[in-house]
N, C-alpha and C. Protein backbone atom coordinates (compact mmCIF):
# COMPACT_ATOMS: atom_id res chain seq x y z
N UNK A 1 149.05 201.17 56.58
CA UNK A 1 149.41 200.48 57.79
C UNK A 1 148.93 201.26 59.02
N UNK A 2 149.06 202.59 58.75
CA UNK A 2 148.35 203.33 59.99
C UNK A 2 146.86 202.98 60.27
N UNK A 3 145.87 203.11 59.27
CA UNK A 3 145.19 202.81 59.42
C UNK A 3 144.57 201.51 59.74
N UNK A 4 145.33 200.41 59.92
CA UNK A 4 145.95 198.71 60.05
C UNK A 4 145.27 198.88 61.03
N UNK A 5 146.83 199.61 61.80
CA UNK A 5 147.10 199.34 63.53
C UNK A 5 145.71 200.43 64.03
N UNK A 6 145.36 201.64 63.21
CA UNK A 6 144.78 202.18 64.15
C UNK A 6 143.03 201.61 64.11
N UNK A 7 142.59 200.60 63.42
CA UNK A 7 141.32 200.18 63.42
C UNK A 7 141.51 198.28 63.85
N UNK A 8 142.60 198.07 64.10
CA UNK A 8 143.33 196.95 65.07
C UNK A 8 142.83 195.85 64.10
N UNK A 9 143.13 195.94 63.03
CA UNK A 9 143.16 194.67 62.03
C UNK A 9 144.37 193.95 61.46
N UNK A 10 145.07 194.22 62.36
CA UNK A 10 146.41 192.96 62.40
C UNK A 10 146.46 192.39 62.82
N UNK A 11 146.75 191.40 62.23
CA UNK A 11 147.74 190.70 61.12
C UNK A 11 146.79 190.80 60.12
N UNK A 12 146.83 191.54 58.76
CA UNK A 12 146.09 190.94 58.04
C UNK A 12 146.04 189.44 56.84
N UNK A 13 145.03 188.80 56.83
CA UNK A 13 145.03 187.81 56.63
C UNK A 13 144.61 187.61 55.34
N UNK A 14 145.83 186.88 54.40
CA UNK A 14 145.61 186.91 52.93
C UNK A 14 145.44 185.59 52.44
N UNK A 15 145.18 184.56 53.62
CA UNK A 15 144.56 183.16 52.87
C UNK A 15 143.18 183.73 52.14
N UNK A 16 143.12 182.80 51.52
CA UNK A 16 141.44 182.86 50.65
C UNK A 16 140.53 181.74 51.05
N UNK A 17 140.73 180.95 50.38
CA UNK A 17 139.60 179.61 50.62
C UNK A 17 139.60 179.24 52.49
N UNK A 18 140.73 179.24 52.44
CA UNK A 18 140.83 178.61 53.96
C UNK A 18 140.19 179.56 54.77
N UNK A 19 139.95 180.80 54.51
CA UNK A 19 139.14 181.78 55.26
C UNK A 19 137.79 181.42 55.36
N UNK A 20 137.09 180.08 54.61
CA UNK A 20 135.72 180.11 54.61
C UNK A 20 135.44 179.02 55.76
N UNK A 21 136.79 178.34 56.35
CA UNK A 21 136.73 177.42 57.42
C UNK A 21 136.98 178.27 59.04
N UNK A 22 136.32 178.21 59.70
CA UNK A 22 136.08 178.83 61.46
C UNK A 22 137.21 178.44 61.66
N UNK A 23 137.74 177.31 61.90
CA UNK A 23 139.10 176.85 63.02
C UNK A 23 139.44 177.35 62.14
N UNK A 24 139.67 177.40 60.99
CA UNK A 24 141.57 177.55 59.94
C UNK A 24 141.32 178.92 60.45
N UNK A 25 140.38 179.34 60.37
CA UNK A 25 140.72 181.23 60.31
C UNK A 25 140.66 182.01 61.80
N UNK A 26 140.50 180.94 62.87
CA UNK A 26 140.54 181.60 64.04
C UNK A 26 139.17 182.34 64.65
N UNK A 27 138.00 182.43 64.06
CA UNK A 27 137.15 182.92 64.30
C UNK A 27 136.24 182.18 64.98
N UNK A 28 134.58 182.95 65.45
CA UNK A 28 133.67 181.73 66.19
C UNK A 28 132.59 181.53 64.42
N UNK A 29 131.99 180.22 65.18
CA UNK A 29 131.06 180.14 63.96
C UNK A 29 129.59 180.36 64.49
N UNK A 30 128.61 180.02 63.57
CA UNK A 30 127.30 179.98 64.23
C UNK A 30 126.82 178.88 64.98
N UNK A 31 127.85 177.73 64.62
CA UNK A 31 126.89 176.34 65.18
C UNK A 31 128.05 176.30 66.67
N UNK A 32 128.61 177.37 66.64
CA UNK A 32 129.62 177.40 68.15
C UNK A 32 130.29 175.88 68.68
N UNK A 33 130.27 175.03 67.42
CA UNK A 33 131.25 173.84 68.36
C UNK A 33 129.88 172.79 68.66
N UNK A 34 129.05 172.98 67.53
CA UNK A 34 127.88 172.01 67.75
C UNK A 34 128.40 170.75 67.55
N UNK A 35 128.00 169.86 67.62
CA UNK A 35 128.68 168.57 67.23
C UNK A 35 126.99 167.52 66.55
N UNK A 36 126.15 168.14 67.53
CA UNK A 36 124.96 167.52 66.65
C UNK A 36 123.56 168.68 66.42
N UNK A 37 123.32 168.13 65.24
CA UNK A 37 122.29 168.49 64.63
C UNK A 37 120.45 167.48 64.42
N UNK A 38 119.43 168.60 65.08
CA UNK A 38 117.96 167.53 64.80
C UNK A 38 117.23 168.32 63.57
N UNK A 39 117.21 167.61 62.36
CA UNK A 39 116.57 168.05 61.25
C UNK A 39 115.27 167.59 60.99
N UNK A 40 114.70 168.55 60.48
CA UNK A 40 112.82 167.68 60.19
C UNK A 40 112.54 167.92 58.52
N UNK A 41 111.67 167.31 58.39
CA UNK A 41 111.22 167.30 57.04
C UNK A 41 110.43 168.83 57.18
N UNK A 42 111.04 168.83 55.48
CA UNK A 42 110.81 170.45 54.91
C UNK A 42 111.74 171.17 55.12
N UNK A 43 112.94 171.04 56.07
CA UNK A 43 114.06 172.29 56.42
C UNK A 43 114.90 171.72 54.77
N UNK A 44 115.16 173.26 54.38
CA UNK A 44 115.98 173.50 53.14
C UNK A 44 116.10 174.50 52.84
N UNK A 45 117.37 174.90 52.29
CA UNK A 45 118.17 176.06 52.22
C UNK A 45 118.85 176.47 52.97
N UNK A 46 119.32 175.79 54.29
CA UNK A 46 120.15 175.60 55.39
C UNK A 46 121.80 175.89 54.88
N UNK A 47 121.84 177.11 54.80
CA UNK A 47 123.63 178.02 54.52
C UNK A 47 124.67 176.87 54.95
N UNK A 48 125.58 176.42 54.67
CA UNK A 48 126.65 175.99 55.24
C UNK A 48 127.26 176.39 56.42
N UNK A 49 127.15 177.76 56.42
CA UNK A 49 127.62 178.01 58.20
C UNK A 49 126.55 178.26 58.97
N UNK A 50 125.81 177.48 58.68
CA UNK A 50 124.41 177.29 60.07
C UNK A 50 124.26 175.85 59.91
N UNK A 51 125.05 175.18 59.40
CA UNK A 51 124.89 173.55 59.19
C UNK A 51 126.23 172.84 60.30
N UNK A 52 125.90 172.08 60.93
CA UNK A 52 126.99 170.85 61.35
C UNK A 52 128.12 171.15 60.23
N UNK A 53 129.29 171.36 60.85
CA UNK A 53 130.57 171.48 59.52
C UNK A 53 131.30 170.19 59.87
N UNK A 54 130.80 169.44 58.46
CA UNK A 54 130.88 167.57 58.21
C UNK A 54 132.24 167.60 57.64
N UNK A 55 133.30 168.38 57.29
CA UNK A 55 134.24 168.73 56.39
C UNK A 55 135.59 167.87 57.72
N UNK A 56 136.52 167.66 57.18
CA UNK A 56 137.89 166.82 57.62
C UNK A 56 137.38 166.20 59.07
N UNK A 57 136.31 165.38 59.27
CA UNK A 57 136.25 164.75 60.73
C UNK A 57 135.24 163.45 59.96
N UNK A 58 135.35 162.82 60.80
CA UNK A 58 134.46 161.37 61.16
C UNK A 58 132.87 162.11 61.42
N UNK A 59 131.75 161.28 61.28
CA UNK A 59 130.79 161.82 61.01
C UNK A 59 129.33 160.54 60.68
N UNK A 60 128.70 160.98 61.39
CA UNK A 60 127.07 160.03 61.25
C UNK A 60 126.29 160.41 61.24
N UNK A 61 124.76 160.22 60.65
CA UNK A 61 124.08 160.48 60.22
C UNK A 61 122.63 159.69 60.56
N UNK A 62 121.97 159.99 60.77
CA UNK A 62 121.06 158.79 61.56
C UNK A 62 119.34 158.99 60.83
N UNK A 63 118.68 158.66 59.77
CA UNK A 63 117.50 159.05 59.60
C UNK A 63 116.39 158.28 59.87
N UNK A 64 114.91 158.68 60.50
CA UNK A 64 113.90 157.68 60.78
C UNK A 64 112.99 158.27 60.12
N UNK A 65 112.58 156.80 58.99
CA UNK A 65 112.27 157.12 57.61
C UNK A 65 110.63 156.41 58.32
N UNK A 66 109.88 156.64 57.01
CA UNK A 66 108.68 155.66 56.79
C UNK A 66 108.17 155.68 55.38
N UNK A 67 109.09 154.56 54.80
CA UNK A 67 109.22 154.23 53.42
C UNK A 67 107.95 154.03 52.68
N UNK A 68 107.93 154.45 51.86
CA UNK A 68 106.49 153.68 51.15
C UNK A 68 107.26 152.78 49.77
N UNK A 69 106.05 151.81 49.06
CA UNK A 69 106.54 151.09 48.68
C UNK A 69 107.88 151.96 47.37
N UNK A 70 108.06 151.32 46.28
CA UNK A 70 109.17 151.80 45.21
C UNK A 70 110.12 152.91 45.63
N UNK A 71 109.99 153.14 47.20
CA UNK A 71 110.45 154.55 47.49
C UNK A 71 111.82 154.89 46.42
N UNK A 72 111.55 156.54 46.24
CA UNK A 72 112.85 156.61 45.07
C UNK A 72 112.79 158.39 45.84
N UNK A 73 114.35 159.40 46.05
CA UNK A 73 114.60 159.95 46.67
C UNK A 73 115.20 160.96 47.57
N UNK A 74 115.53 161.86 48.00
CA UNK A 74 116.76 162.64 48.77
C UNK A 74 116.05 162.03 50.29
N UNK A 75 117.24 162.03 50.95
CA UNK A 75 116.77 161.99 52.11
C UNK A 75 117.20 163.23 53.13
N UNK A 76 118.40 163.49 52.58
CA UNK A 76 119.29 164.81 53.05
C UNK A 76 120.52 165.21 52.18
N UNK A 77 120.89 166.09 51.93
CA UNK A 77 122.18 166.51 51.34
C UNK A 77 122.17 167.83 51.43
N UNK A 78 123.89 167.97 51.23
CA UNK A 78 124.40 168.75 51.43
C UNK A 78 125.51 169.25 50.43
N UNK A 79 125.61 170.62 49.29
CA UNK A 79 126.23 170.93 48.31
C UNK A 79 125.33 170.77 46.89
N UNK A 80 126.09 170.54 46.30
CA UNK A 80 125.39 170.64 44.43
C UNK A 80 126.78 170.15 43.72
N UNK A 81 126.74 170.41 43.00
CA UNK A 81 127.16 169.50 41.31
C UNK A 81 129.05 170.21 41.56
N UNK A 82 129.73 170.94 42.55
CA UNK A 82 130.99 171.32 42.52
C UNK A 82 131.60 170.94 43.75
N UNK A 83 130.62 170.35 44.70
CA UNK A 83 131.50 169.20 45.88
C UNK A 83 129.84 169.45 46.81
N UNK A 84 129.87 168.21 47.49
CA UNK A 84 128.68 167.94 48.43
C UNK A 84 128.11 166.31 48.35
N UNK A 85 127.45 166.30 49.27
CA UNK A 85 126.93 164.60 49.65
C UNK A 85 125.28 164.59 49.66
N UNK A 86 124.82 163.38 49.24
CA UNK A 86 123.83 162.81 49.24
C UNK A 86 123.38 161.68 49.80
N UNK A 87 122.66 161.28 51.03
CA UNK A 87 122.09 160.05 51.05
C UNK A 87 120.68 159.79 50.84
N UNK A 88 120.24 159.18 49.74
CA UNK A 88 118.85 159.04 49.63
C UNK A 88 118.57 157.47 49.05
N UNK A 89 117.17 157.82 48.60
CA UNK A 89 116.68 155.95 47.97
C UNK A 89 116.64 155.94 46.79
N UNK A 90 116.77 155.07 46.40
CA UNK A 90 117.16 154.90 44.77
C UNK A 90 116.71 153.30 44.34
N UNK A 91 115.25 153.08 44.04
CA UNK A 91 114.53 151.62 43.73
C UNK A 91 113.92 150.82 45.12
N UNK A 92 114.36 151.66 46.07
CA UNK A 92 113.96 150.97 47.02
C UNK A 92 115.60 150.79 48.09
N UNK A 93 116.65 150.65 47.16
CA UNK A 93 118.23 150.85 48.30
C UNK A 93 118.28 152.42 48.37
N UNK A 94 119.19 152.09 49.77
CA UNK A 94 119.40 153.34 50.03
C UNK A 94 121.09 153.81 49.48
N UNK A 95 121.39 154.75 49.24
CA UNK A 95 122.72 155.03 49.04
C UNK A 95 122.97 156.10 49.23
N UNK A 96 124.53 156.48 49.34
CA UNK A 96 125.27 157.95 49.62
C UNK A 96 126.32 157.92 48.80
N UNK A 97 125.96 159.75 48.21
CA UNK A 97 127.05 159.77 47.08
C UNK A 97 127.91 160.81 47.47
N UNK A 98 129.00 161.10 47.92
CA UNK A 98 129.86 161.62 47.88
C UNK A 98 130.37 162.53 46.34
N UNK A 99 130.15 163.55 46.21
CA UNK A 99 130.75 164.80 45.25
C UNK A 99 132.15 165.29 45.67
N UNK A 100 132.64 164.90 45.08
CA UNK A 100 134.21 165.59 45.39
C UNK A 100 134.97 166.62 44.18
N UNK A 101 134.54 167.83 44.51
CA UNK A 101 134.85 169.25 43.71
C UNK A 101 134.16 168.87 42.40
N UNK A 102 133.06 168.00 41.94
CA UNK A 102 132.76 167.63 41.08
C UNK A 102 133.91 167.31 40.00
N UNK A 103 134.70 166.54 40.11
CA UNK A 103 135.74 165.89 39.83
C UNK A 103 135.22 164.19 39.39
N UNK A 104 135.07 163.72 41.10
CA UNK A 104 135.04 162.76 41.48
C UNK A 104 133.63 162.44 42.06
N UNK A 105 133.06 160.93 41.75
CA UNK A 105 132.30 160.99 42.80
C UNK A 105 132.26 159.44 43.14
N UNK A 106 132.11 159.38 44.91
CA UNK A 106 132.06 158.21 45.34
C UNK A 106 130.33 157.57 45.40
N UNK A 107 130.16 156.38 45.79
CA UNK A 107 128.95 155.91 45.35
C UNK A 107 128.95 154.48 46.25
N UNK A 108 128.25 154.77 47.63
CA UNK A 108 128.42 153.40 48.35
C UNK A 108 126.58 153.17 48.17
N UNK A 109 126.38 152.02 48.21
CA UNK A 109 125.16 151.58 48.09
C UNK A 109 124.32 150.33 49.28
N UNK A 110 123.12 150.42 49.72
CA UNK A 110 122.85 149.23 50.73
C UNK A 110 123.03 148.02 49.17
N UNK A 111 123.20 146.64 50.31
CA UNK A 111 122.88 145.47 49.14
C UNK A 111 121.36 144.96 49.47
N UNK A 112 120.88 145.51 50.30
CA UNK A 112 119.36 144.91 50.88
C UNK A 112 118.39 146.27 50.27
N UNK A 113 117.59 146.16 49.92
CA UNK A 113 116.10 146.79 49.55
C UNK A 113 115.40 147.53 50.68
N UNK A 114 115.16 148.29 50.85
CA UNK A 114 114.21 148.79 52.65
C UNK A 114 112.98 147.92 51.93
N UNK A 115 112.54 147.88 53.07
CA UNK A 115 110.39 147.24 52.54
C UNK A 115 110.07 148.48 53.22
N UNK A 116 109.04 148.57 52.55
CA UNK A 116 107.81 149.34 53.14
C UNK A 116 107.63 149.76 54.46
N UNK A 117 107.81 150.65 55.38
CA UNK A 117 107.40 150.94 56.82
C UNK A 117 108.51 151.96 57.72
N UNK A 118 108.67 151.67 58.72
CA UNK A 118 109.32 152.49 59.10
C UNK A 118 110.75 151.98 59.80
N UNK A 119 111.88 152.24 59.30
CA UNK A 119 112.84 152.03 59.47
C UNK A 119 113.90 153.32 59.94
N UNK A 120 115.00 152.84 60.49
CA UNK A 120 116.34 153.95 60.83
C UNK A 120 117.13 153.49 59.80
N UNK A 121 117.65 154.86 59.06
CA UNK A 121 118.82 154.53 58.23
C UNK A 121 119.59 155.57 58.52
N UNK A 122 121.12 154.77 58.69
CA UNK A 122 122.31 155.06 59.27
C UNK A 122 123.18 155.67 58.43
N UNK A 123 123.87 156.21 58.24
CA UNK A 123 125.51 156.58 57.69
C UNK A 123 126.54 156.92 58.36
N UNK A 124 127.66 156.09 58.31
CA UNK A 124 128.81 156.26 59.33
C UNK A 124 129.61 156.51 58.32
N UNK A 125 130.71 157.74 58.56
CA UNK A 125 132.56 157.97 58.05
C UNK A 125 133.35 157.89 58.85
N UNK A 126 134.08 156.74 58.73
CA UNK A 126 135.05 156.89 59.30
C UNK A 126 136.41 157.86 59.07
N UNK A 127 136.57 158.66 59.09
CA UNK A 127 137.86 159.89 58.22
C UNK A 127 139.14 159.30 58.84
N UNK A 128 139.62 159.18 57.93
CA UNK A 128 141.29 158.76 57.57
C UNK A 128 142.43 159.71 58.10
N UNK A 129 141.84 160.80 58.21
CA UNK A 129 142.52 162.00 58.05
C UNK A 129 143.34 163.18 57.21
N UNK A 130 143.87 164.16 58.18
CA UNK A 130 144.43 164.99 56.66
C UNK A 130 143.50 166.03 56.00
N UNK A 131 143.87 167.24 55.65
CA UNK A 131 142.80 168.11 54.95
C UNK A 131 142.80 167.54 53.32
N UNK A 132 141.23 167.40 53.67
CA UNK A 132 140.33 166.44 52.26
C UNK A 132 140.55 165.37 51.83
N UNK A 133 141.21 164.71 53.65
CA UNK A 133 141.38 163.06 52.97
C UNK A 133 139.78 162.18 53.16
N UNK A 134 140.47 161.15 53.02
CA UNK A 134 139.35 160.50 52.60
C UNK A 134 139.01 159.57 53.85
N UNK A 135 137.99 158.17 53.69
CA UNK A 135 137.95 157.30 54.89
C UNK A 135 136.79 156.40 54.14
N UNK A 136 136.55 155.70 55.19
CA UNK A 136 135.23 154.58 54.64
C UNK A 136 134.09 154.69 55.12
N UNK A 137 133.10 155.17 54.40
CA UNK A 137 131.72 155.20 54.28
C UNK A 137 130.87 153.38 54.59
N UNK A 138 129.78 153.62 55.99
CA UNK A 138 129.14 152.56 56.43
C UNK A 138 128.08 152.95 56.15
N UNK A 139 127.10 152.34 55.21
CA UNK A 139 125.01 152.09 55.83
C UNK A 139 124.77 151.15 56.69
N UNK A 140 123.86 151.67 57.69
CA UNK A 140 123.61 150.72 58.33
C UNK A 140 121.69 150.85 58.15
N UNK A 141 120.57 149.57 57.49
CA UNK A 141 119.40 149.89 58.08
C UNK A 141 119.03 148.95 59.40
N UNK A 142 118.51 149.19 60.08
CA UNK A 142 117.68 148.74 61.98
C UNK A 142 118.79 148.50 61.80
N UNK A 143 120.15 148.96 62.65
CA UNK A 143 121.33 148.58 62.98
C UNK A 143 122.26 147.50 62.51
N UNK A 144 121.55 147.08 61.04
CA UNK A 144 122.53 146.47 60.26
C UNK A 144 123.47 146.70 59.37
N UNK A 145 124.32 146.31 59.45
CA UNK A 145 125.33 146.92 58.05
C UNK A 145 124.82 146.68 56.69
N UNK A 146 124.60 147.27 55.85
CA UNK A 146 124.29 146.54 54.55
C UNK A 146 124.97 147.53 53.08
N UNK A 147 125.79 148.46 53.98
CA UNK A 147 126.82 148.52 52.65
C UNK A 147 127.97 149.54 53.11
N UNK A 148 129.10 148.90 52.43
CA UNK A 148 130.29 150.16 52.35
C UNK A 148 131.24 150.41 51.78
N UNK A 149 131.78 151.16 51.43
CA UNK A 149 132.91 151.99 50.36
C UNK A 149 133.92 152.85 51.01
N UNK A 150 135.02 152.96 49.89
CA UNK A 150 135.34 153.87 50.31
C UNK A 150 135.51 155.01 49.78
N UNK A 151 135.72 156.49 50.51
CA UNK A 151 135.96 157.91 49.73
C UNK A 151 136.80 158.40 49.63
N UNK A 152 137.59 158.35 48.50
CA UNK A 152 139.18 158.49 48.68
C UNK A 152 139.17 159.95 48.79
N UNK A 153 138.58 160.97 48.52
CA UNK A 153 138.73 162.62 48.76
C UNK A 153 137.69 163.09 49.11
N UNK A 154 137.60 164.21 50.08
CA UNK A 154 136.58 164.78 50.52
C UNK A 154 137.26 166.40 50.13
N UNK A 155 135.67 167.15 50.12
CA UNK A 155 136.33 169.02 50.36
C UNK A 155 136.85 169.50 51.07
N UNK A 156 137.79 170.04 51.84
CA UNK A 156 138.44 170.00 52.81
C UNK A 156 137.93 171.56 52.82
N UNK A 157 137.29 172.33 52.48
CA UNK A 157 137.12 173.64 52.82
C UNK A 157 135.74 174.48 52.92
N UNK A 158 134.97 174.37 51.85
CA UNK A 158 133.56 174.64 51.42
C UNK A 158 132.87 173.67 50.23
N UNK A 159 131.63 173.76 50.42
CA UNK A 159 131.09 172.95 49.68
C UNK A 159 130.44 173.47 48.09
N UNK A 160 130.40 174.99 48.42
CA UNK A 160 130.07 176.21 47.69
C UNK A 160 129.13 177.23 48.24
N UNK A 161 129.64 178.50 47.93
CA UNK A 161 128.86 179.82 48.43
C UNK A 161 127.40 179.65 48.51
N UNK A 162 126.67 179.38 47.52
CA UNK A 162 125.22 179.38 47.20
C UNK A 162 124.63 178.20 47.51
N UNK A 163 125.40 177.18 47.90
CA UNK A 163 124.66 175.64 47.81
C UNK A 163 124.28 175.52 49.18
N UNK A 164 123.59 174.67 49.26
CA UNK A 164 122.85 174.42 50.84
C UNK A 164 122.52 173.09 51.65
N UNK A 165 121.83 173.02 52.36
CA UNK A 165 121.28 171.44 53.18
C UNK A 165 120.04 171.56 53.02
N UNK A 166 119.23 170.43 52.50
CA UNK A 166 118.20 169.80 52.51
C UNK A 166 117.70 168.72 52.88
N UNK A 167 116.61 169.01 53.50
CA UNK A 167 115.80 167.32 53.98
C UNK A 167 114.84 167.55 53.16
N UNK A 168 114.69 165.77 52.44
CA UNK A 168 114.19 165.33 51.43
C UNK A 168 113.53 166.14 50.47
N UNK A 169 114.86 166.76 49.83
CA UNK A 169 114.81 167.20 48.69
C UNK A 169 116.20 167.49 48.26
N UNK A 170 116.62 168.01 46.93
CA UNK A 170 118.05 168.67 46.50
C UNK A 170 117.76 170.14 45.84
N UNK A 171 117.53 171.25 46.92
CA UNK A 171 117.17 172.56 45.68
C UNK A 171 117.65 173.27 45.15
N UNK A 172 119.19 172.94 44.98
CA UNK A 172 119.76 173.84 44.57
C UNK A 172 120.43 172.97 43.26
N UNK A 173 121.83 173.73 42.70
CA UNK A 173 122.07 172.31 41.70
C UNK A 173 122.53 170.73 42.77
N UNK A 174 122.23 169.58 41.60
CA UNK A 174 122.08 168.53 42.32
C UNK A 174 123.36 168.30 43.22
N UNK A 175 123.21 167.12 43.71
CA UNK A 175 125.01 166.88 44.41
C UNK A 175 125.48 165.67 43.33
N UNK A 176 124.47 164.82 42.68
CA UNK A 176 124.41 163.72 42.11
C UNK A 176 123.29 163.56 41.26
N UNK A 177 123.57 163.45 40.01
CA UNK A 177 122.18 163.12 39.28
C UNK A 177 121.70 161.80 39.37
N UNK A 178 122.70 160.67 39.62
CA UNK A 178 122.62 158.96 39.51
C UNK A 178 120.98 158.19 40.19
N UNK A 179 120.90 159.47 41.45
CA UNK A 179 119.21 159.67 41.92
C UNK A 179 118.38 159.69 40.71
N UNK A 180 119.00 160.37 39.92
CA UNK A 180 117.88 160.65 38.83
C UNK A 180 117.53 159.62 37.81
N UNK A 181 118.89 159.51 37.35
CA UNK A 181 119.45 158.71 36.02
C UNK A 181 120.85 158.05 36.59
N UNK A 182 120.09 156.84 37.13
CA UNK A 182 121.28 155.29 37.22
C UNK A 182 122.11 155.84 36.45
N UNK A 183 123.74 155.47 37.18
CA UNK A 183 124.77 155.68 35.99
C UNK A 183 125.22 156.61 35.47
N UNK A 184 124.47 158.04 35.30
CA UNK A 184 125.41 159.33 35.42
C UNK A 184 126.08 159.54 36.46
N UNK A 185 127.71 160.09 35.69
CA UNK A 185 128.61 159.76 36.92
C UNK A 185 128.75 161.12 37.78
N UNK A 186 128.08 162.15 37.54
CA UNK A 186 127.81 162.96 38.44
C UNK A 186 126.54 163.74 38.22
């Protein structure tokens, strides 16, 4: 304890997980209270605490694609195969999969096809609230709605130590194989 007070590390702090969240633990982060992020093709391996922290808030996502035909895909994600999200193309729809502690996974899908060219594709959450609640997932492509679900649990803390953010690609383990192989449920 002397040595506590005399190197001024009190209170010491014996949460664990919750220590990997900035607000829970009182500290600053790197993205200082960013609220938005501009990503380009090729950024990957993007740490979690140099990323937008998408964790217990409402949240959108905005990408301007230029599809080619059968497009199949990542478009961005974030995590691997023990909690993290995906929105990419899959036959030509676009979809976002939600990983929840690899437990669970949610799976909203467009009902329309992109064609060929260049389009904006959207993702809206609405968060419900609550640490690792859930809310309803919107696609929107050229400002249309064309699909939504909902996510009954989100990570409320980290997504994992080693896992990362990618534009269009997944390099670390996946967030979702269903990109790969329709129908695997994670």
């Amino acid at each position: 304890m002397e040595e506590a007070v005399k190197y001024k590390v009190l209170p010491i702090d014996d949460r664990s997980i919750e220590r990997f969240d900035p607000i829970i633990a009182g500290r600053p982060d790197l993205m200082n209270g960013r609220t938005k992020l501009e990503l380009y093709e090729g950024a990957k391996g993007i740490p979690e605490n140099a990323f937008i922290n998408v964790k217990n808030r409402s949240l959108s996502i905005t990408a301007e694609i230029d599809v080619p035909a059968n497009a199949n895909g990542v478009i961005l994600c974030q995590g691997g195969d023990f909690g993290g999200w995906s929105l990419y193309v899959l036959n030509g729809k676009a979809f976002y999969t939600y990983n929840w502690v690899g437990l669970e996974a949610y799976t909203i899908s467009s009902n329309k096809a992109l064609s060929p060219g260049k389009h904006r594709l959207k993702f809206d959450f609405n968060y419900e609230g609550g640490r690792g609640g859930g809310g309803i997932g919107t696609i929107y492509l050229d400002e249309a709605k064309v699909g939504e679900g909902k996510i009954t649990h989100t990570n409320s803390n980290t997504f994992g130590i080693d896992e990362s953010a990618d534009v269009g690609t997944d390099e670390n383990t996946p967030v979702t194989l269903w990109w790969q192989d329709p129908g695997t449920a994670l």
